[in-house]
Protein backbone atom coordinates (compact mmCIF):
# COMPACT_ATOMS: atom_id res chain seq x y z
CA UNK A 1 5.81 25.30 56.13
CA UNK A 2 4.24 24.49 59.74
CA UNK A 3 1.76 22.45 60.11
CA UNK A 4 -0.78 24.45 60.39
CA UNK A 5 -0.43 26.36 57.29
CA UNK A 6 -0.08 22.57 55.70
CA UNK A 7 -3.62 22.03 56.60
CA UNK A 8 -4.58 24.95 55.79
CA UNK A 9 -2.94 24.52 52.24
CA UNK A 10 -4.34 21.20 51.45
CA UNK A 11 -7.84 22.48 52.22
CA UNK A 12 -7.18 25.30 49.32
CA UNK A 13 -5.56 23.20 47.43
CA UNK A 14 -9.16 20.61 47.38
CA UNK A 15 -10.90 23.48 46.32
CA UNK A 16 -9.06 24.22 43.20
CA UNK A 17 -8.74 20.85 41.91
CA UNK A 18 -11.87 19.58 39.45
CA UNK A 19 -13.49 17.06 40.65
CA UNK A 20 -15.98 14.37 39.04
CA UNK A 21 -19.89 15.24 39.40
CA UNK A 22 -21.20 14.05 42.47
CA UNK A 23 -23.58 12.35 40.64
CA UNK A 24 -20.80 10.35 38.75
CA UNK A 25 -18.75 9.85 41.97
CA UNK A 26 -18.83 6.29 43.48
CA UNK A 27 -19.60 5.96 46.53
CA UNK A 28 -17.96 3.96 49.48
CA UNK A 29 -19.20 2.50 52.63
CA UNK A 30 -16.81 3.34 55.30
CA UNK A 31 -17.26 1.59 58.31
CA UNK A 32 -16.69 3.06 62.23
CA UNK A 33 -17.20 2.74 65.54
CA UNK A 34 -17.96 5.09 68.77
CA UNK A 35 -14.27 6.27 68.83
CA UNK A 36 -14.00 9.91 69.72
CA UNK A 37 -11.92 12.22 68.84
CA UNK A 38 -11.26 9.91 66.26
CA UNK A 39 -14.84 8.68 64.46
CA UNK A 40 -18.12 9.32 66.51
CA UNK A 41 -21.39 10.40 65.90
CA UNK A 42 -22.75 12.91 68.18
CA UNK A 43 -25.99 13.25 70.16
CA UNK A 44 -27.57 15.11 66.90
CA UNK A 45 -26.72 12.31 64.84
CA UNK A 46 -23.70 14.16 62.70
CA UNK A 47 -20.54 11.74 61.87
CA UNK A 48 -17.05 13.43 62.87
CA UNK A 49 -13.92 13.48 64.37
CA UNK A 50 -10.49 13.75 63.30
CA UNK A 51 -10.49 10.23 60.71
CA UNK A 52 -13.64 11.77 59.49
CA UNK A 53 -11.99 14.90 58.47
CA UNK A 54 -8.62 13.07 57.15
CA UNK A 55 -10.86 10.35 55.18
CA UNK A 56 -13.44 13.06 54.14
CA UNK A 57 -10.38 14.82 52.38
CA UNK A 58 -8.42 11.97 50.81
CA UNK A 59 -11.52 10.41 48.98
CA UNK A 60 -12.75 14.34 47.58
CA UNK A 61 -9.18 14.35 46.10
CA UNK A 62 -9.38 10.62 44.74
CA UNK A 63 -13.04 11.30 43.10
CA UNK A 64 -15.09 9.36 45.58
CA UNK A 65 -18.56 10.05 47.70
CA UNK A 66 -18.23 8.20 51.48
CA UNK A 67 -21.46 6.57 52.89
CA UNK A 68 -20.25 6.52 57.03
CA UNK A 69 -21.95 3.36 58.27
CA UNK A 70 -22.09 3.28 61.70
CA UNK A 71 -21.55 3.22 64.45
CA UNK A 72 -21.32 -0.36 64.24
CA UNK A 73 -19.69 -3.03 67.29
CA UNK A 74 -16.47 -3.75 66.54
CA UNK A 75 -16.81 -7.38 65.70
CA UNK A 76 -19.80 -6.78 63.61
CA UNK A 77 -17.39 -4.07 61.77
CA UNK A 78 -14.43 -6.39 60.97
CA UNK A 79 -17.19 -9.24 59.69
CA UNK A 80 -18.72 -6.70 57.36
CA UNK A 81 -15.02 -5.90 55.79
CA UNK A 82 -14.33 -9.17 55.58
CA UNK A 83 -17.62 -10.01 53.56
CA UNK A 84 -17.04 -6.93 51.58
CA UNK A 85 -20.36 -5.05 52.66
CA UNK A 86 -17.88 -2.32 54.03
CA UNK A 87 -15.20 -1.14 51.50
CA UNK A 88 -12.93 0.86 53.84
CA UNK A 89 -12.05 1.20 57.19
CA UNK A 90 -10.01 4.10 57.82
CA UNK A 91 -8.80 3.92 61.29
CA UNK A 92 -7.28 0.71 60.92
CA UNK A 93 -3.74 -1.09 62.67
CA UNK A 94 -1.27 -3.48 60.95
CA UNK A 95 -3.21 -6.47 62.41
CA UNK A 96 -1.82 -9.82 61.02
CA UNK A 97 -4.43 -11.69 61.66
CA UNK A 98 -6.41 -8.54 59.46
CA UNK A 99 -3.86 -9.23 56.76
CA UNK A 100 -6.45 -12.08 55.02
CA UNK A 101 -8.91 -9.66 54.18
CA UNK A 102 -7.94 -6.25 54.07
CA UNK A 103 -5.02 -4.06 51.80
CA UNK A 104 -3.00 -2.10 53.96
CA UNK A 105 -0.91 0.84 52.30
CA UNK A 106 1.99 2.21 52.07
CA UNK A 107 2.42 5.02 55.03
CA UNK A 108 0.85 5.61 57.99
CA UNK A 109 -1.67 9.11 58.71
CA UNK A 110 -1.33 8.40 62.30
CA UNK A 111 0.58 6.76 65.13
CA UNK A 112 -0.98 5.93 68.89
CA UNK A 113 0.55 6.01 71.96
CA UNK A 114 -1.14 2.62 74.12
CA UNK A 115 -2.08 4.21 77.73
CA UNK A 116 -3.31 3.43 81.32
CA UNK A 117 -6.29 6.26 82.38
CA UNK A 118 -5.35 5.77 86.24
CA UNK A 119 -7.17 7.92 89.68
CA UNK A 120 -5.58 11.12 89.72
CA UNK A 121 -4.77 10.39 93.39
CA UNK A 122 -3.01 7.09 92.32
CA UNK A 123 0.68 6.86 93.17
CA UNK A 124 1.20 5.21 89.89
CA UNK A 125 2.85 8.05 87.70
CA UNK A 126 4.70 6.24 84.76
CA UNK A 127 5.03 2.69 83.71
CA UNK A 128 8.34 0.87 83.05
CA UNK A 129 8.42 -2.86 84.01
CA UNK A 130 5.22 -5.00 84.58
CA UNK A 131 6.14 -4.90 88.28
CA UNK A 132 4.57 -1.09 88.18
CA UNK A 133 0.96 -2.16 87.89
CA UNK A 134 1.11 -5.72 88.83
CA UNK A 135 -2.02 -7.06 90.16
CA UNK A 136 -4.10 -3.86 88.57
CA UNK A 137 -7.39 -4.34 87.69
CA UNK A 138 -7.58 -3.31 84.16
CA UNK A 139 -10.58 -2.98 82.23
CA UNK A 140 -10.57 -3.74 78.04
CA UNK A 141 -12.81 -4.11 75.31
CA UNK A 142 -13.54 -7.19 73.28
CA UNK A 143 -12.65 -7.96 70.10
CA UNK A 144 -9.79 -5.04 70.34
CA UNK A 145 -6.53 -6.22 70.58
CA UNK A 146 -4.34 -4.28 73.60
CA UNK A 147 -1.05 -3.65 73.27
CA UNK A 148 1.64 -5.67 73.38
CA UNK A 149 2.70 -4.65 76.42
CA UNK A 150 -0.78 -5.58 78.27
CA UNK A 151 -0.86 -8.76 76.10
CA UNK A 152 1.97 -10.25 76.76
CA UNK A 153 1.41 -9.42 80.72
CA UNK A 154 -2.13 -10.53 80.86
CA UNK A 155 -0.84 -13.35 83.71
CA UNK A 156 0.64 -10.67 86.03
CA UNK A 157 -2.58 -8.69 85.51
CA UNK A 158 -6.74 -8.82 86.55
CA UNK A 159 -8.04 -7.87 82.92
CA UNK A 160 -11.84 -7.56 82.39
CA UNK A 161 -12.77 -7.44 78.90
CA UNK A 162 -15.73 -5.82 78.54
CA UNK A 163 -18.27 -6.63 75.81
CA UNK A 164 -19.36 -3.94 73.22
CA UNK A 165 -21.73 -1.10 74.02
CA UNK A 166 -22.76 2.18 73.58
CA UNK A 167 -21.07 4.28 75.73
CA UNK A 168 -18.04 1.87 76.99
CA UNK A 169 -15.16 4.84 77.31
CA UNK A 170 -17.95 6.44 79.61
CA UNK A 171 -18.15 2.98 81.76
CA UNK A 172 -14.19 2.87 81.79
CA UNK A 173 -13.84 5.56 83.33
CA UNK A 174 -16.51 5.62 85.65
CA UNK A 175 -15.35 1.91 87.14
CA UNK A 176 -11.88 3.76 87.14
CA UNK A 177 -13.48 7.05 89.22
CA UNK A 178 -15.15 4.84 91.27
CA UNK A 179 -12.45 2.15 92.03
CA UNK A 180 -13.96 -0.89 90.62
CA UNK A 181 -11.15 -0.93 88.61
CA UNK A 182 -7.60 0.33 89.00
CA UNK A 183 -7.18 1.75 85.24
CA UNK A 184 -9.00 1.41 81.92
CA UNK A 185 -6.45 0.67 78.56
CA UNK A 186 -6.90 2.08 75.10
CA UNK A 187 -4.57 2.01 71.99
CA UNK A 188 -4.00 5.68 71.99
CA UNK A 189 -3.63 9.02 74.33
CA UNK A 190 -6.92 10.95 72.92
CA UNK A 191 -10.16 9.00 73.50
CA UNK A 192 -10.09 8.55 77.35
CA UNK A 193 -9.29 12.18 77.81
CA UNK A 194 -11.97 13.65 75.72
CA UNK A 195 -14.61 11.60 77.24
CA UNK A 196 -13.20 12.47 80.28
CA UNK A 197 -13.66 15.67 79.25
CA UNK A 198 -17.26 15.75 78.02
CA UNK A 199 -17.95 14.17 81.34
CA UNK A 200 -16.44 16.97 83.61
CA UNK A 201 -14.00 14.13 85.38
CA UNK A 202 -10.95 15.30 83.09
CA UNK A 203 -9.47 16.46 86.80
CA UNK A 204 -10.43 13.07 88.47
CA UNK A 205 -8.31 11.19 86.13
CA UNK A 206 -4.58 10.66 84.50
CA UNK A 207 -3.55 9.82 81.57
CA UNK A 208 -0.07 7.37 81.68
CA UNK A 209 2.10 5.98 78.51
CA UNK A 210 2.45 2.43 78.62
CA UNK A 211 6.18 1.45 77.51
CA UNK A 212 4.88 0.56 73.80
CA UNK A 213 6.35 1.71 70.76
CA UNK A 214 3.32 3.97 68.73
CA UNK A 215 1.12 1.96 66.59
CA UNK A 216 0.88 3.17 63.07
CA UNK A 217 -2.83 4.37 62.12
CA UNK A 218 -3.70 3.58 58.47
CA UNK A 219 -6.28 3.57 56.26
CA UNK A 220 -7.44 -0.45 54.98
CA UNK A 221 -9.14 -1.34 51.93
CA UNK A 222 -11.72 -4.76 52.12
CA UNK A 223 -10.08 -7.32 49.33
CA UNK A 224 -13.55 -7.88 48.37
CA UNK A 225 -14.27 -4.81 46.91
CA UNK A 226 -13.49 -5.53 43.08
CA UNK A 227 -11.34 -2.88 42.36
CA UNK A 228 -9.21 -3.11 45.90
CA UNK A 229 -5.86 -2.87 45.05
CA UNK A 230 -6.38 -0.43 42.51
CA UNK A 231 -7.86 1.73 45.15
CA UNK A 232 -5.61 1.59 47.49
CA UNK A 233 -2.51 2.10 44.72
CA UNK A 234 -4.98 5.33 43.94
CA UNK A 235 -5.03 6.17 47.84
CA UNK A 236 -0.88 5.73 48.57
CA UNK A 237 -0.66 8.57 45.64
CA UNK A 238 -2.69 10.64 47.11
CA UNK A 239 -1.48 10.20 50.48
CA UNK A 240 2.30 11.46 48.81
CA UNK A 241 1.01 14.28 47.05
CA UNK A 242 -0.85 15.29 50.33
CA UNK A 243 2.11 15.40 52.23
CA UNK A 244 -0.06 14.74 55.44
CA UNK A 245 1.27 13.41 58.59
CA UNK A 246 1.03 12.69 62.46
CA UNK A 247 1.46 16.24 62.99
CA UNK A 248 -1.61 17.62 60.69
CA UNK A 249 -3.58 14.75 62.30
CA UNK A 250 -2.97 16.45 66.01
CA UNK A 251 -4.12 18.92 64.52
CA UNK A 252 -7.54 17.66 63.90
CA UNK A 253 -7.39 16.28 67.08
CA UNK A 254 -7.18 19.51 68.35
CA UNK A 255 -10.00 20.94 66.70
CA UNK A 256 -12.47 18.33 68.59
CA UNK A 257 -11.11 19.27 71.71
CA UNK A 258 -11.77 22.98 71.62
């Protein structure tokens, strides 16, 4: 089956399977952040993107209502798992330093590519050693860790973290149009391009893989919530009998593209 027709499938396949009462369901508090395609909310104030639509389906399957909070700073996110006023967070990374507070389970939805958003007219067309962009003004955002690559370079390179706000893929790119700043980094090959894209500068920019491996995308469950790891032993079963992977997630990726 492609994997088209596997979405397709699994939608069916949530309509035919009974459900609790709505009014029975419990509901959790997933938290986000301005993350498009992945989880945004949009000028008319509707939640969505691609983790929306995944999330949306696992937790109809597993009996639960989802209250999106959001869209919240990152930090602010991470201290509201961690103080169990957030239950889930479903766009999450193996973090170690996440490990205290959050369940992680047992496959990943997702994987990211790390990337460089670089002038279109730059000469710089792939990225191999550190000596490719040494020097390059890179612009980050706090409280994010970058990827290994860009971490473990940070002497070799001018990084300028960049404090939380609204519309901070917008001001990446923009510094990067502009040449305040030779590229702009984010943990996988999506976001930069569709802002680009919903700002008409898709053609002013390029999009480079940084020599990474992917980063598995998961779904993490707060360790405060009471009934944690019996949630998330309820979520890796679901997961399985789902059958979804990277491929059905491109999918939805797709889908807030076009």
């Amino acid at each position: 089956m492609n994997c088209s027709m596997k979405v397709i499938a699994t939608f069916i396949l949530l309509t035919l399977v009974s459900f609790p009462a709505v009014s029975d369901a419990e509901t959790l508090r997933a938290g986000y952040f301005m993350h498009p395609p992945h989880h945004y909310k949009t000028d008319k104030g509707v939640v969505r993107g691609a983790t929306v639509a995944y999330f949306s389906m696992v937790a109809q399957k597993m009996g639960f209502d989802i209250e999106w909070v959001g869209p919240l700073p990152f930090s602010r996110m991470l201290a509201m798992l961690k103080r169990g006023e957030l239950e889930i967070y479903p766009h999450a990374i193996r973090n170690p330093e996440w490990e205290e507070f959050l369940y992680f389970p047992d496959q990943h939805y997702h994987y990211a590519q790390p990337v460089l958003a670089v002038k279109k007219n730059s000469p710089l067309d792939k990225v191999e050693t550190i000596n490719d962009i040494r020097s390059y003004k890179i612009d980050w955002h706090k409280n994010i860790p970058a990827s290994p690559f860009i971490k473990n370079n940070t002497r070799h390179l001018k990084l300028y973290i960049i404090p939380n706000q609204k519309k901070i893929w917008e001001m990446f790119l923009l510094r990067v149009v502009k040449g305040y700043s030779d590229g702009a980094h984010d943990l996988n090959a999506f976001t930069l391009r569709f802002v680009a894209n919903r700002l008409g500068i898709e053609d002013k920019i390029k999009i480079i893989e940084l020599p990474d491996s992917p980063v598995e995308v998961v779904v993490a469950i707060s360790k405060k919530y009471p009934r944690g790891k019996q949630l998330m032993e309820s979520y890796n079963r679901v997961q399985r009998s789902m059958q979804f992977d990277h491929e059905d997630y491109i999918k939805l990726i797709n889908s807030e593209f076009f």
